[in-house]
Protein backbone atom coordinates (compact mmCIF):
# COMPACT_ATOMS: atom_id res chain seq x y z
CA UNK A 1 0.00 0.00 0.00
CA UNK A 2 1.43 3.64 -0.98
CA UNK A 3 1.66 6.17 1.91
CA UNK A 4 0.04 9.19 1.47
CA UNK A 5 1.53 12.23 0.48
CA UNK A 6 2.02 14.60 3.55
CA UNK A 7 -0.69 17.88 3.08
CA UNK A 8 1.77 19.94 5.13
CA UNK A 9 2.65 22.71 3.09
CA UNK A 10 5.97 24.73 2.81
CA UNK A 11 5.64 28.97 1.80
CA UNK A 12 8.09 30.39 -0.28
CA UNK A 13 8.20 34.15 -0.12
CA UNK A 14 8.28 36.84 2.94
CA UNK A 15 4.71 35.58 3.99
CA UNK A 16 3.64 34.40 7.65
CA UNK A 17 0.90 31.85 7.03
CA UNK A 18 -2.11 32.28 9.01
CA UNK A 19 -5.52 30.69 8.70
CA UNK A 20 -7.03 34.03 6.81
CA UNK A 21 -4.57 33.28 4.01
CA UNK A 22 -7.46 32.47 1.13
CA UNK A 23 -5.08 29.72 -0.76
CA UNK A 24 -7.71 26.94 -0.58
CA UNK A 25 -6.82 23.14 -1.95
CA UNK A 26 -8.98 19.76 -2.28
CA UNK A 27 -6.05 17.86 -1.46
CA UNK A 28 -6.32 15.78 1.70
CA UNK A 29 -3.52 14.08 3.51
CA UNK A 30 -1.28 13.80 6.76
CA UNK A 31 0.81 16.29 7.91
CA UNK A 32 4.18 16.23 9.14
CA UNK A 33 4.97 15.69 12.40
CA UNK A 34 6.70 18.26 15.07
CA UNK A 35 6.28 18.82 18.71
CA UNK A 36 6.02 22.64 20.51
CA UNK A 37 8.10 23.39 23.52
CA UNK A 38 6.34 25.80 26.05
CA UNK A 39 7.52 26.35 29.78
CA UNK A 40 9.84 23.48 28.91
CA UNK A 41 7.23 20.98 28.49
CA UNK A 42 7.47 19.10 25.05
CA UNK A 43 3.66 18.48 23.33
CA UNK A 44 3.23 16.58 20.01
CA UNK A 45 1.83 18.61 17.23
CA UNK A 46 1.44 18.48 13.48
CA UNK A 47 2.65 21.39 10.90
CA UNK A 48 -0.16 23.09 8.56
CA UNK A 49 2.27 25.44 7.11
CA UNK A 50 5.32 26.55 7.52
CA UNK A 51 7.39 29.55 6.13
CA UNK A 52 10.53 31.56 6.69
CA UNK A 53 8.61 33.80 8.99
CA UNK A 54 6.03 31.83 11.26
CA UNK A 55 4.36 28.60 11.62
CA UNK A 56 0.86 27.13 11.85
CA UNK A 57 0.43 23.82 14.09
CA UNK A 58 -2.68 21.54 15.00
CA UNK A 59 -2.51 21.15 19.02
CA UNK A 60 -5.13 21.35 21.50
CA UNK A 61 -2.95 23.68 23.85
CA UNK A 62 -4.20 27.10 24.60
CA UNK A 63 -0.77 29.12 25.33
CA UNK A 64 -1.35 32.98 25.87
CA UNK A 65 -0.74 35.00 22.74
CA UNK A 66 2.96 36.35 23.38
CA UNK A 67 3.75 33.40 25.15
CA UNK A 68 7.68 32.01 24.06
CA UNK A 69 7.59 29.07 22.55
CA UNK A 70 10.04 26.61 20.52
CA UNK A 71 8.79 24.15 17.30
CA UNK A 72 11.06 21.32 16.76
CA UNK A 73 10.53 20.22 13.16
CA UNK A 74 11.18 16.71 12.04
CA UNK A 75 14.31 17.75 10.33
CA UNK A 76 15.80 18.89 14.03
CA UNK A 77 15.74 22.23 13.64
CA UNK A 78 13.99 24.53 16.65
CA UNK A 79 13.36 27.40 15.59
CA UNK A 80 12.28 29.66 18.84
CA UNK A 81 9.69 32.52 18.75
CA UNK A 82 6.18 34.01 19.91
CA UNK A 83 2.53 32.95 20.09
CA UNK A 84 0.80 35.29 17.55
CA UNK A 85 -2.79 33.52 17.41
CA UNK A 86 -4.74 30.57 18.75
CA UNK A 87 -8.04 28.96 17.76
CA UNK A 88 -9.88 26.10 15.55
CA UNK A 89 -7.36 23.94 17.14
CA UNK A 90 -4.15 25.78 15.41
CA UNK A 91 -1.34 27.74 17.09
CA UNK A 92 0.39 30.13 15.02
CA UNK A 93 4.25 30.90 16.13
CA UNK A 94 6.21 33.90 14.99
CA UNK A 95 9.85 33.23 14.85
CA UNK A 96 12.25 35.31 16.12
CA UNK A 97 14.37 34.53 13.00
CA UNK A 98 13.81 33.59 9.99
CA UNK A 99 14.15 30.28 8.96
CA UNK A 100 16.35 28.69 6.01
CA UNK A 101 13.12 27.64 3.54
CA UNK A 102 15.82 26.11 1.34
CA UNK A 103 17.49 24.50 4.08
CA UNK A 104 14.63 22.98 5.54
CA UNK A 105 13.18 21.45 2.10
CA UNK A 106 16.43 20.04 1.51
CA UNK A 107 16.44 18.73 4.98
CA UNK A 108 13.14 17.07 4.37
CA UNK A 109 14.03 15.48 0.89
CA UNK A 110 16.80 13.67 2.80
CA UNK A 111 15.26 12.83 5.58
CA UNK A 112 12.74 10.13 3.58
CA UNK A 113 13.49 6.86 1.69
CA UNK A 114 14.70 7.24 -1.61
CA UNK A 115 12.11 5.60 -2.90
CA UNK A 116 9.33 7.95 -1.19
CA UNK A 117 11.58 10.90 -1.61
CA UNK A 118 8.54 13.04 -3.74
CA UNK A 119 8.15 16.98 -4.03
CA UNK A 120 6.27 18.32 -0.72
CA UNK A 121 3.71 20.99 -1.51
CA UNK A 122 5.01 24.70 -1.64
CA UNK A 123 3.24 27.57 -1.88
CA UNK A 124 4.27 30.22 -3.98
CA UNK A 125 3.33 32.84 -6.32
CA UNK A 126 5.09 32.70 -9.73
CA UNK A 127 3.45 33.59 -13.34
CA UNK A 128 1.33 30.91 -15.47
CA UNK A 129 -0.21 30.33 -18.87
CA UNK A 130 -3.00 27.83 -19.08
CA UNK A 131 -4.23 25.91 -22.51
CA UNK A 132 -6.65 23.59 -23.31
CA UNK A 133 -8.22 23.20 -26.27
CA UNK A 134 -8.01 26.09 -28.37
CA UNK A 135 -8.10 28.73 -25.81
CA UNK A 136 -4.97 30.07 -24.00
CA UNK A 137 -5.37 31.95 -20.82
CA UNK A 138 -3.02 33.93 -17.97
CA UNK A 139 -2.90 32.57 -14.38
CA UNK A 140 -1.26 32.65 -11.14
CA UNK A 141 0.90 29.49 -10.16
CA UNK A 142 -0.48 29.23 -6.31
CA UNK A 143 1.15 25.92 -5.40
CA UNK A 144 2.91 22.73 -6.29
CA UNK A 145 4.16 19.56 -5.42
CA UNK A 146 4.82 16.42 -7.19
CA UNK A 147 0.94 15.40 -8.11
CA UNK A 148 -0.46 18.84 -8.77
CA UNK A 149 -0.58 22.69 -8.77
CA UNK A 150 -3.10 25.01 -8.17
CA UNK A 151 -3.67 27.95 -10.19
CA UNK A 152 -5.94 31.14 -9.60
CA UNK A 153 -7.20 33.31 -12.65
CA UNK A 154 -10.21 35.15 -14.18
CA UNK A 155 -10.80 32.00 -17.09
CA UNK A 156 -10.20 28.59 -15.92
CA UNK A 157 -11.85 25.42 -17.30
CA UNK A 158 -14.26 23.21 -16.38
CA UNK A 159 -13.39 20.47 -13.89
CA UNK A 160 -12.41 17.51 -16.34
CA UNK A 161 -10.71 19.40 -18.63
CA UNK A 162 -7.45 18.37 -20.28
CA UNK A 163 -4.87 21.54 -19.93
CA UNK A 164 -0.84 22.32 -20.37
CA UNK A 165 0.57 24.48 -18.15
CA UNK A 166 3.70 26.59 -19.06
CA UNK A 167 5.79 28.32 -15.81
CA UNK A 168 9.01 30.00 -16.70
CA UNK A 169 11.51 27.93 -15.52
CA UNK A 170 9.52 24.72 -15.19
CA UNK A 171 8.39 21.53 -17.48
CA UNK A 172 5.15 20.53 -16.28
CA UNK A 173 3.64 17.69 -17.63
CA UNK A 174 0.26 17.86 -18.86
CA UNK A 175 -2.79 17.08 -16.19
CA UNK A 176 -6.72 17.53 -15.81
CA UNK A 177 -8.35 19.91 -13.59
CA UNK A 178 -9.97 18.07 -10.59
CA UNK A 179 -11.22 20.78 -8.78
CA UNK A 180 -12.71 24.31 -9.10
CA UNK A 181 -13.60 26.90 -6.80
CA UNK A 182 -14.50 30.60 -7.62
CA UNK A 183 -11.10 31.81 -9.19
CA UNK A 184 -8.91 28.83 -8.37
CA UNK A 185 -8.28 25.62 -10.13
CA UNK A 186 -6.88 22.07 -8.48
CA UNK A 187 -4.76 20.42 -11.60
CA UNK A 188 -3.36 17.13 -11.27
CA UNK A 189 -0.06 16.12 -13.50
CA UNK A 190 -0.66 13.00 -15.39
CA UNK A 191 3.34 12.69 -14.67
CA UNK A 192 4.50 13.05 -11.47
CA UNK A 193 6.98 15.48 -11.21
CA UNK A 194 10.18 15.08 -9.66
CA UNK A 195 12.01 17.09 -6.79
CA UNK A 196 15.12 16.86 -8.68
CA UNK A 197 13.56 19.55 -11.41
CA UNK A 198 11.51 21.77 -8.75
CA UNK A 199 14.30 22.09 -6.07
CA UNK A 200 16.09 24.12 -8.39
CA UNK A 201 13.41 26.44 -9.48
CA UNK A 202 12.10 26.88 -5.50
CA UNK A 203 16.11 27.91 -5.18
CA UNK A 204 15.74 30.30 -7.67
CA UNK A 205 12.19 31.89 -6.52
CA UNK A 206 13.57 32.32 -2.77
CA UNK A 207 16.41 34.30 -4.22
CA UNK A 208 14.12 36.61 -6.13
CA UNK A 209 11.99 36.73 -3.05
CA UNK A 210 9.56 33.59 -3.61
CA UNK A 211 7.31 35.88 -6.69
């Protein structure tokens, strides 16, 4: 049986990423584990999102906001920093510094089995043209991983449709669009797409500032 893909999702850009952030997805999955260190007590959490600048967890605790805190990701790393929010069962931490995006996806990569080694998803915001058929329209690259991206633009296709997506930089396999909602489009590759080709790219968007 094939694990699931982990749903925990990795910002690239000077973003801190908070539950009003209106990036939605379809995609359903686990997410990586961590744990939160607060008054030196260690508690088991899981990561929603991470970025350079903050971090979103699932946990049930109810620290005060302002409260110092430390995340220990998977990869080792604990980064410290500040309670910023609480609610819906999420914590969201404000580090103190930033963390090494790069870094920490190359961390992750490594840390799995070769043979499970796929592309986590990353948000970012990057440039996009979308065809299918004959019609040929702008968009906004939102996110991507190995099995998909999501897109946001004023004319996207039906759910079902056959597109090619073009991102400077990138070869993405052609995919179908399994999901629509309002200006935002869920496409899945029809060929997965390997770290070894998006690594590079992320690299490159982090350096111009992750847009």
């Amino acid at each position: 049986m094939t694990e699931a893909a982990s749903a925990t999702t990795f910002v690239v850009g000077d973003r801190l990423p908070w539950p009003d952030d209106p990036c939605v997805s379809e995609e359903r999955g686990p997410l990586d584990e961590a744990a939160i260190f607060i008054t030196g007590s260690r508690t088991p959490c899981s990561i929603r999102k991470i970025s350079a600048l903050g971090v979103a967890v699932g946990s049930d605790l109810t620290p005060a906001l302002g409260e110092r805190v430390a995340v220990e990701l998977a990869t080792g790393q604990r980064p410290a920093g500040k309670i910023a929010w609480t609610g819906r069962g999420e914590l969201g931490v404000r580090f103190d510094d930033q963390v090494d995006m790069a870094a920490l996806l190359n961390r992750k990569l490594v840390s799995l089995a070769p043979e499970r080694r796929t592309m986590p998803r990353v948000e970012v915001r990057a440039p996009a043209y979308l065809k299918w058929s004959q019609n040929l329209s702008v968009a906004a690259l939102r996110n991507i991983s190995a099995r998909g991206l999501q897109l946001e633009g004023e004319e996207l296709p039906a759910i079902g449709t056959y597109v090619s997506v073009f991102v400077e930089g990138l070869n993405i396999p052609a995919g179908e669009v399994v999901w629509r909602r309002d200006k935002l489009a869920g496409i899945r590759v029809f060929e997965e797409l390997s770290w070894t080709s998006i690594i590079p790219w992320i690299r490159q968007m982090i350096r111009n500032g992750g847009n």
